[in-house]
C-alpha atoms as a PDB file:
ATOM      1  CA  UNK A   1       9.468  20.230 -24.916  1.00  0.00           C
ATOM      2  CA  UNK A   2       9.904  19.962 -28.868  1.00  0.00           C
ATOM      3  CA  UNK A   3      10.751  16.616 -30.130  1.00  0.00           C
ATOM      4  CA  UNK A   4      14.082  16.458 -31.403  1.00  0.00           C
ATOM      5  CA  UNK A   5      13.815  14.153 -34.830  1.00  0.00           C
ATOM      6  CA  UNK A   6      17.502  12.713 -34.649  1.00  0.00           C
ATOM      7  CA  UNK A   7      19.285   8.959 -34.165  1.00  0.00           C
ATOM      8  CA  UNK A   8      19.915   9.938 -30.576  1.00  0.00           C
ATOM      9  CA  UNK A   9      16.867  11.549 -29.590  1.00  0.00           C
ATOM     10  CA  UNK A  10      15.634   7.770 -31.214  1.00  0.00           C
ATOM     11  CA  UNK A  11      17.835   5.896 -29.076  1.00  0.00           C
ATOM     12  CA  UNK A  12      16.843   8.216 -26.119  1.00  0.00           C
ATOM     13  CA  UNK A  13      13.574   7.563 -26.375  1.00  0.00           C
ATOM     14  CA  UNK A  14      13.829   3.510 -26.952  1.00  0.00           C
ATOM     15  CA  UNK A  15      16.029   2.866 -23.869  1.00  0.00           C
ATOM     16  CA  UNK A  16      13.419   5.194 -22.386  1.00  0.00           C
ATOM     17  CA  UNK A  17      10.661   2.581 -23.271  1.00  0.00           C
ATOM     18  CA  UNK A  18      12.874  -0.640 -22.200  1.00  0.00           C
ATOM     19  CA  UNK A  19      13.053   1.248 -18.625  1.00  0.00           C
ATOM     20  CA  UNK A  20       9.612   2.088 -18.341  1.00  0.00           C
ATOM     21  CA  UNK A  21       8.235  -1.649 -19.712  1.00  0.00           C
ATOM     22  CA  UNK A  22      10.873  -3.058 -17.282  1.00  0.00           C
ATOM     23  CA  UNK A  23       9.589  -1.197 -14.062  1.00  0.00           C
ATOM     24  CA  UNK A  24       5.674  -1.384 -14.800  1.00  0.00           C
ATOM     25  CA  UNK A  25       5.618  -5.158 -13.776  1.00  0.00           C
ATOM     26  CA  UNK A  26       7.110  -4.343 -10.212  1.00  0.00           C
ATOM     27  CA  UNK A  27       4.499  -1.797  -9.785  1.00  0.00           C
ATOM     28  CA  UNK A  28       1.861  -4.172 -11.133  1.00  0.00           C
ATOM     29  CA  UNK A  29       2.894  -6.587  -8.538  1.00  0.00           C
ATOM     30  CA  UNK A  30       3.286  -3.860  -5.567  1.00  0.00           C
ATOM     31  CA  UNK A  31      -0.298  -2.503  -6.835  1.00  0.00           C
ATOM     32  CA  UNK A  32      -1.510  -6.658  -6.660  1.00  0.00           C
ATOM     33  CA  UNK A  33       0.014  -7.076  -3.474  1.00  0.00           C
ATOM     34  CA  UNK A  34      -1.339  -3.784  -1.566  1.00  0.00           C
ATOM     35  CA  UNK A  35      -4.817  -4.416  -2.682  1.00  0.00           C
ATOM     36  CA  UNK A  36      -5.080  -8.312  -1.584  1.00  0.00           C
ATOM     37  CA  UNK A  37      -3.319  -6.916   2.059  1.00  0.00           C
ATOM     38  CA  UNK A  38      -6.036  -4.188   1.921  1.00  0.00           C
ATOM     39  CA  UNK A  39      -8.845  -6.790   1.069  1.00  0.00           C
ATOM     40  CA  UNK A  40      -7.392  -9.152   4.029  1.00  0.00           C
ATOM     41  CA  UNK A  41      -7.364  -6.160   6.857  1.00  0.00           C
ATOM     42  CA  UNK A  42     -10.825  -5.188   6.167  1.00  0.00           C
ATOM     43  CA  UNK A  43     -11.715  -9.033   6.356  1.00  0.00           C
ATOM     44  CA  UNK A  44      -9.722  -9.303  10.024  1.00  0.00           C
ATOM     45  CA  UNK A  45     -11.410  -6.010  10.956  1.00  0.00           C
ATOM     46  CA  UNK A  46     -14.198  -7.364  10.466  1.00  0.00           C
ATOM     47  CA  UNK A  47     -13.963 -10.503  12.430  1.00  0.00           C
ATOM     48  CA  UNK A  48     -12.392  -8.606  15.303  1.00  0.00           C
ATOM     49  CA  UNK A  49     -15.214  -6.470  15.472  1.00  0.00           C
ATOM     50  CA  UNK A  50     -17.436  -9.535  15.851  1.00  0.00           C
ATOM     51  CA  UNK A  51     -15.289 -10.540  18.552  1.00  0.00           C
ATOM     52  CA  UNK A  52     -15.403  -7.544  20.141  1.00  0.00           C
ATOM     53  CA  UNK A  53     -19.213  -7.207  20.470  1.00  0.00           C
ATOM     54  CA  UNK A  54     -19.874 -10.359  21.551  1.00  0.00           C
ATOM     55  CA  UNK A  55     -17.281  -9.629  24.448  1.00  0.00           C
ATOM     56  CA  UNK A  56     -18.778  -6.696  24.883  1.00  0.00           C
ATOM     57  CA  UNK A  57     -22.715  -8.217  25.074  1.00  0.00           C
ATOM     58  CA  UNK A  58     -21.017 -10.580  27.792  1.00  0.00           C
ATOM     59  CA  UNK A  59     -19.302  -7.465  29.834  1.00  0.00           C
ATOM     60  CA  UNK A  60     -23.212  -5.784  30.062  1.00  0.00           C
ATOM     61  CA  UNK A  61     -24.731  -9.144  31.029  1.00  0.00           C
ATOM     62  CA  UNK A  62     -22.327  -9.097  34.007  1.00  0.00           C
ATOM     63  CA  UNK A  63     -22.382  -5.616  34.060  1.00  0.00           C
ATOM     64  CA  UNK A  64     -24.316  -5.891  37.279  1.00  0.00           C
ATOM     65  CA  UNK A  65     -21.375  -7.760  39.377  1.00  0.00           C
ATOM     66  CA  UNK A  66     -19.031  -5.137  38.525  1.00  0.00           C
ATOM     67  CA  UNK A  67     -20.640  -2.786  41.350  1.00  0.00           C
ATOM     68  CA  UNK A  68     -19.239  -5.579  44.365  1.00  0.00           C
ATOM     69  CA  UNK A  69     -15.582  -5.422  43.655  1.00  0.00           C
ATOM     70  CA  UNK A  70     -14.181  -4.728  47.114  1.00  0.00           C
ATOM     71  CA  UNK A  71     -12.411  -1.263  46.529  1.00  0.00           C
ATOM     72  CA  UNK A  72     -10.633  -2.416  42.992  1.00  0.00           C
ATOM     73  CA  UNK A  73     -11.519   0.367  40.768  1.00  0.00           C
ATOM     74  CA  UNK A  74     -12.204  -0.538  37.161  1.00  0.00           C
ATOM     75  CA  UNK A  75     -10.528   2.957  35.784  1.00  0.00           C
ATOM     76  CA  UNK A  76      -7.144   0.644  37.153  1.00  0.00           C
ATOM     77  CA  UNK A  77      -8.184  -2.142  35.571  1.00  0.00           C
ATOM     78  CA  UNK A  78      -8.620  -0.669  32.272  1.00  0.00           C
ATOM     79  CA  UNK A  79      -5.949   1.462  33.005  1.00  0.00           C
ATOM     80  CA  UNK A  80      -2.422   0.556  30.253  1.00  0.00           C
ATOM     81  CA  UNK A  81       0.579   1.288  31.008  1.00  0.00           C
ATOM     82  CA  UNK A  82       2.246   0.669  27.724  1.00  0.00           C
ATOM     83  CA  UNK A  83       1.380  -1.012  24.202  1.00  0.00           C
ATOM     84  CA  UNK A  84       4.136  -3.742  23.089  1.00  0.00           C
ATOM     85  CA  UNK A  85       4.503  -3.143  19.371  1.00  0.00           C
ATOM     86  CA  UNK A  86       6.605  -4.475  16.561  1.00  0.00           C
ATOM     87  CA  UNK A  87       7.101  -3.000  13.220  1.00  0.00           C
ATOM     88  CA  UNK A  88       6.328  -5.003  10.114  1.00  0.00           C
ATOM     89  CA  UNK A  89       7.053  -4.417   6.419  1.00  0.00           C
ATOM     90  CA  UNK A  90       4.351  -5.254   4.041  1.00  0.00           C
ATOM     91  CA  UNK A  91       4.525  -3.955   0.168  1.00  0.00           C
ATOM     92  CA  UNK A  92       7.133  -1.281   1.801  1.00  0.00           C
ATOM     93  CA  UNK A  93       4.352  -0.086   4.202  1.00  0.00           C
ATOM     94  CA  UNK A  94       5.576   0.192   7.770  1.00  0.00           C
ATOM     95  CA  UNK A  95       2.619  -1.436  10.025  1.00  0.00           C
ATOM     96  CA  UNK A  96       2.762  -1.434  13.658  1.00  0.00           C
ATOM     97  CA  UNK A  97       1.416  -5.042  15.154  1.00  0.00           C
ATOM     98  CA  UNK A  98       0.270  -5.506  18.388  1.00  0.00           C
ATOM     99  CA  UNK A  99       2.626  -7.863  20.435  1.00  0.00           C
ATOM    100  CA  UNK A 100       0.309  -7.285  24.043  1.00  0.00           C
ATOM    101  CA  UNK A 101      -0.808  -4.568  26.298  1.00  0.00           C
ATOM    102  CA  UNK A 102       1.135  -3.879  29.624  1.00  0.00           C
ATOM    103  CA  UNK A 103      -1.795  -2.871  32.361  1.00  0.00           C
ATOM    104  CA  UNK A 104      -1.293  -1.564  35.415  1.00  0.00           C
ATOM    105  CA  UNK A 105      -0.535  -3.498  37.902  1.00  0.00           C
ATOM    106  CA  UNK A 106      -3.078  -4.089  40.214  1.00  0.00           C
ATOM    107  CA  UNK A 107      -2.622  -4.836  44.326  1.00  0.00           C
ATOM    108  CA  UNK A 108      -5.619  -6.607  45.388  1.00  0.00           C
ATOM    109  CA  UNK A 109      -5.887  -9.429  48.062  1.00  0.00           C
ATOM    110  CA  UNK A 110      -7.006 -13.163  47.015  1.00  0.00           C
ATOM    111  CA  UNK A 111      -8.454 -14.317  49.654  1.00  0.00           C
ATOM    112  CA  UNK A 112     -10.180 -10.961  50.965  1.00  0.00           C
ATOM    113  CA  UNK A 113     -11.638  -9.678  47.510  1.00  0.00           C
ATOM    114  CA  UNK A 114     -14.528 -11.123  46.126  1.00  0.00           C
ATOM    115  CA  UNK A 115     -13.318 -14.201  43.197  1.00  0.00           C
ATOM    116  CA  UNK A 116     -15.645 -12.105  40.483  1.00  0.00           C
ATOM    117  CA  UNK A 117     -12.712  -9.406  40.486  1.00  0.00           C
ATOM    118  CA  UNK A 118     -10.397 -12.300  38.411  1.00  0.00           C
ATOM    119  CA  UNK A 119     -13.408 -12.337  35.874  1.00  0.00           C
ATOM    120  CA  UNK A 120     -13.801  -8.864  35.669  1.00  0.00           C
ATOM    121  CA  UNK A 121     -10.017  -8.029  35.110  1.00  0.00           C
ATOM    122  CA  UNK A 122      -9.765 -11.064  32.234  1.00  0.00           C
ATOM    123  CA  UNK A 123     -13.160  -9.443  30.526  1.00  0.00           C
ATOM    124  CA  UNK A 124     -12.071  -6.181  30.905  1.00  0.00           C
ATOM    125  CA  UNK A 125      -8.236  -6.759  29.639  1.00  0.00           C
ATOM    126  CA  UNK A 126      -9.590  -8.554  26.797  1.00  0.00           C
ATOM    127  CA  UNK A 127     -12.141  -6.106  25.736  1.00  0.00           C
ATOM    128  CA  UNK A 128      -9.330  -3.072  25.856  1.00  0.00           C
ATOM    129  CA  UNK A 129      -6.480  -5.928  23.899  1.00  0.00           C
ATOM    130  CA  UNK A 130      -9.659  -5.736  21.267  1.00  0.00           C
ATOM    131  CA  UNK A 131     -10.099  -2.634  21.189  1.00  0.00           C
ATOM    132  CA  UNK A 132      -6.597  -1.520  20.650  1.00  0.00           C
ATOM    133  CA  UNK A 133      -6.185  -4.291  17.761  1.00  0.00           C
ATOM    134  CA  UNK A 134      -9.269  -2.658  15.821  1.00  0.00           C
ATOM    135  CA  UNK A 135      -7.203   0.478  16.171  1.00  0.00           C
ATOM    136  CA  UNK A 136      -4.240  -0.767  14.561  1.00  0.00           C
ATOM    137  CA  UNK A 137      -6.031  -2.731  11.866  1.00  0.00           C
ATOM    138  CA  UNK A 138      -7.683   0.750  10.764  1.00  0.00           C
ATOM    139  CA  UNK A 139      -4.315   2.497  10.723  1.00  0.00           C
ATOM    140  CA  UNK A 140      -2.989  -0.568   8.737  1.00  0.00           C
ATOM    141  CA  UNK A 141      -5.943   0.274   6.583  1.00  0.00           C
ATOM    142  CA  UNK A 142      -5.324   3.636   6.456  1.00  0.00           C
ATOM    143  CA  UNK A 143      -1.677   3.247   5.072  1.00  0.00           C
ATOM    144  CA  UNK A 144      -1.699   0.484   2.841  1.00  0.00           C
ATOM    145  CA  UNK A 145      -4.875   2.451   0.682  1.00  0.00           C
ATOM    146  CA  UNK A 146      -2.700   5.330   1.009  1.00  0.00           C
ATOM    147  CA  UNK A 147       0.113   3.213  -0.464  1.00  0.00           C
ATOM    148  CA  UNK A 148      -2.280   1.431  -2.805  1.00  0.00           C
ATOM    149  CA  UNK A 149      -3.280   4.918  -4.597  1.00  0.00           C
ATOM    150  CA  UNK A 150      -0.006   6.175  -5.222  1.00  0.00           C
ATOM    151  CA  UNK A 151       0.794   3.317  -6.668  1.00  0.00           C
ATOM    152  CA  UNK A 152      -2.521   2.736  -8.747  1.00  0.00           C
ATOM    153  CA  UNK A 153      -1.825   6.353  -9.634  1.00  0.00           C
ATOM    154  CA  UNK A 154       1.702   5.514 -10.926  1.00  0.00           C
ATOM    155  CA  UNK A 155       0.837   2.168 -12.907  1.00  0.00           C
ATOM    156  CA  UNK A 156      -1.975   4.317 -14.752  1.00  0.00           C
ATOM    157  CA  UNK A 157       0.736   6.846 -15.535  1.00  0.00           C
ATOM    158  CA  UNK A 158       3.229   4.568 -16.918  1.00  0.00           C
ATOM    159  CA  UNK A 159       0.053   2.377 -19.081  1.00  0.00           C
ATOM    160  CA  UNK A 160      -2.196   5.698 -19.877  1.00  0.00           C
ATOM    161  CA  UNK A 161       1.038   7.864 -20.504  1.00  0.00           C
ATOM    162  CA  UNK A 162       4.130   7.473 -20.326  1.00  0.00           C
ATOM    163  CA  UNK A 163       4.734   4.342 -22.469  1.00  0.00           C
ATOM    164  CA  UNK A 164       2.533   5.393 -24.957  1.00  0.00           C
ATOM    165  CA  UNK A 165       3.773   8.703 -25.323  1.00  0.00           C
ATOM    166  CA  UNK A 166       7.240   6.925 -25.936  1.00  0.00           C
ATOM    167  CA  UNK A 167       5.852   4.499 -28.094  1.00  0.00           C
ATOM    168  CA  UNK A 168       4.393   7.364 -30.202  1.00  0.00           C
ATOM    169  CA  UNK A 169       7.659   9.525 -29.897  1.00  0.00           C
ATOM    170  CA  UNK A 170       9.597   6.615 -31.072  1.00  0.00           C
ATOM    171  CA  UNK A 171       7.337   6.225 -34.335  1.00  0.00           C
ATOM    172  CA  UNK A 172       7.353   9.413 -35.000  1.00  0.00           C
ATOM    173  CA  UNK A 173      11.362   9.489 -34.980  1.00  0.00           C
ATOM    174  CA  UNK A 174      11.123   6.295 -37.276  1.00  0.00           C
ATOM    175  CA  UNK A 175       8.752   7.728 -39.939  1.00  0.00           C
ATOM    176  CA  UNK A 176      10.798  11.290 -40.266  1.00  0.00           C
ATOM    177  CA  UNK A 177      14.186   9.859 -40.208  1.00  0.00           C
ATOM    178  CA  UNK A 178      12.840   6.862 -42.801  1.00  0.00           C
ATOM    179  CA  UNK A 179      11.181   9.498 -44.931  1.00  0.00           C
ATOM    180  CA  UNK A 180      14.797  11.508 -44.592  1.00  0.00           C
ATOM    181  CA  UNK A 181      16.415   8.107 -46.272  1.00  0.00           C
ATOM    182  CA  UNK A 182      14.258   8.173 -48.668  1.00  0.00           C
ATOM    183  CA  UNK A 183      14.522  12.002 -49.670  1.00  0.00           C
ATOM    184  CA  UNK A 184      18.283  11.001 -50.214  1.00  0.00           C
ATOM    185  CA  UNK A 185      17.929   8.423 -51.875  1.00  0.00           C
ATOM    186  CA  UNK A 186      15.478  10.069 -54.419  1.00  0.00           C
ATOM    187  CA  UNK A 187      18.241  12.830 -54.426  1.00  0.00           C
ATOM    188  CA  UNK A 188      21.291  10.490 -55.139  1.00  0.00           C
ATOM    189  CA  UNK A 189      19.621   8.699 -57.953  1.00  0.00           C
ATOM    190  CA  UNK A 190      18.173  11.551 -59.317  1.00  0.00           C
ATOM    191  CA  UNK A 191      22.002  13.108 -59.129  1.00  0.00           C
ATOM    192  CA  UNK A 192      23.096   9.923 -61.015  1.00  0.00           C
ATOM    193  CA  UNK A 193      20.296  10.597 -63.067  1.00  0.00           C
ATOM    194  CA  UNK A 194      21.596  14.064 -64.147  1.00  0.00           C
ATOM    195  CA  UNK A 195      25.187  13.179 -64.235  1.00  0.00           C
ATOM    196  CA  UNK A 196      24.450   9.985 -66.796  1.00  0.00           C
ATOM    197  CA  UNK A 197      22.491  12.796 -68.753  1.00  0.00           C
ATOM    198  CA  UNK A 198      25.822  14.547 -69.047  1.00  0.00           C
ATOM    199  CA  UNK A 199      27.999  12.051 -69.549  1.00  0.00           C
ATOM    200  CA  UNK A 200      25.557  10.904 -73.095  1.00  0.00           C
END
């Protein structure tokens, strides 16, 4: 689109600016924001991860008490019945955040099944909590980088292009019309110049 070379188009063009300069901060902030969140879920990945192998080097070493469980089936022990979830807002990405797992519930005697069965079902509860955690940390992941792009996308457009272009629109504006004052004046004085001539 041609640049129009007028007051308004001038005016047009600096409130354009103010806008822009006033809404790059937010994003600046929202891009800040977004990338320390992303830095802190790969950190609590990480450390859930940790967590989760050593639980899972202490399920093998028992692994071998898991075969005298007196008819308790570990595909019911493992088995959820629902995932309690909340909805949180961070940088004005929706996460979901694990509140606790619901297992099945399981109908086992006390006193007639072996007392390895309550260490089994705590191990085995944990280890799925765990895994279900690491799940939602990498779709937390997943939508806060997501989030963190578009944004880094927009602050580059409004530093690399936008406000330049205006900034460069504007002085454009300012040199023609200043260079249009000037013509007239030239022209007025020069008219004055003529009309003196006349007068002598």
């Amino acid at each position: 689109m041609r640049l129009k070379l007028t007051k308004n188009e001038l005016r047009s063009w600096q409130y354009k600016l103010g806008q822009l300069e006033k809404y790059l901060p937010t994003l600046q902030l929202k891009k800040s924001l977004l990338q320390h969140e992303v830095n802190e879920t790969v950190l609590a990945y990480d450390q859930k991860m940790i967590e989760f192998d050593e639980l899972k080097q202490k399920i093998i070493e028992f692994a071998y008490l898991f075969s005298d469980l007196g008819g308790v089936s570990i595909k019911d022990i493992a088995h959820v019945e629902r995932l309690d979830t909340r909805t949180e807002n961070i940088a004005g990405v929706s996460i979901k955040v694990l509140n606790k797992l619901i297992f099945k519930e399981l109908n086992y005697s006390m006193f007639n099944t072996h007392p390895i069965v309550d260490t089994v079902v705590f191990f085995i509860h944990k280890i799925k909590t765990i895994e279900i955690e690491l799940e939602l940390l990498l779709d937390k992941k997943k939508r806060l980088e997501y989030e963190l792009r578009e944004v880094s996308i927009r602050v580059n457009l409004f530093e690399k292009v936008l406000i330049p272009r205006a900034k460069e629109n504007i002085k454009k504006i300012k040199v023609f019309l200043g260079d249009l004052e000037l013509a007239f004046i030239c022209q007025a004085k020069a008219a004055q110049k003529k009309k003196l001539k006349h007068a002598i």
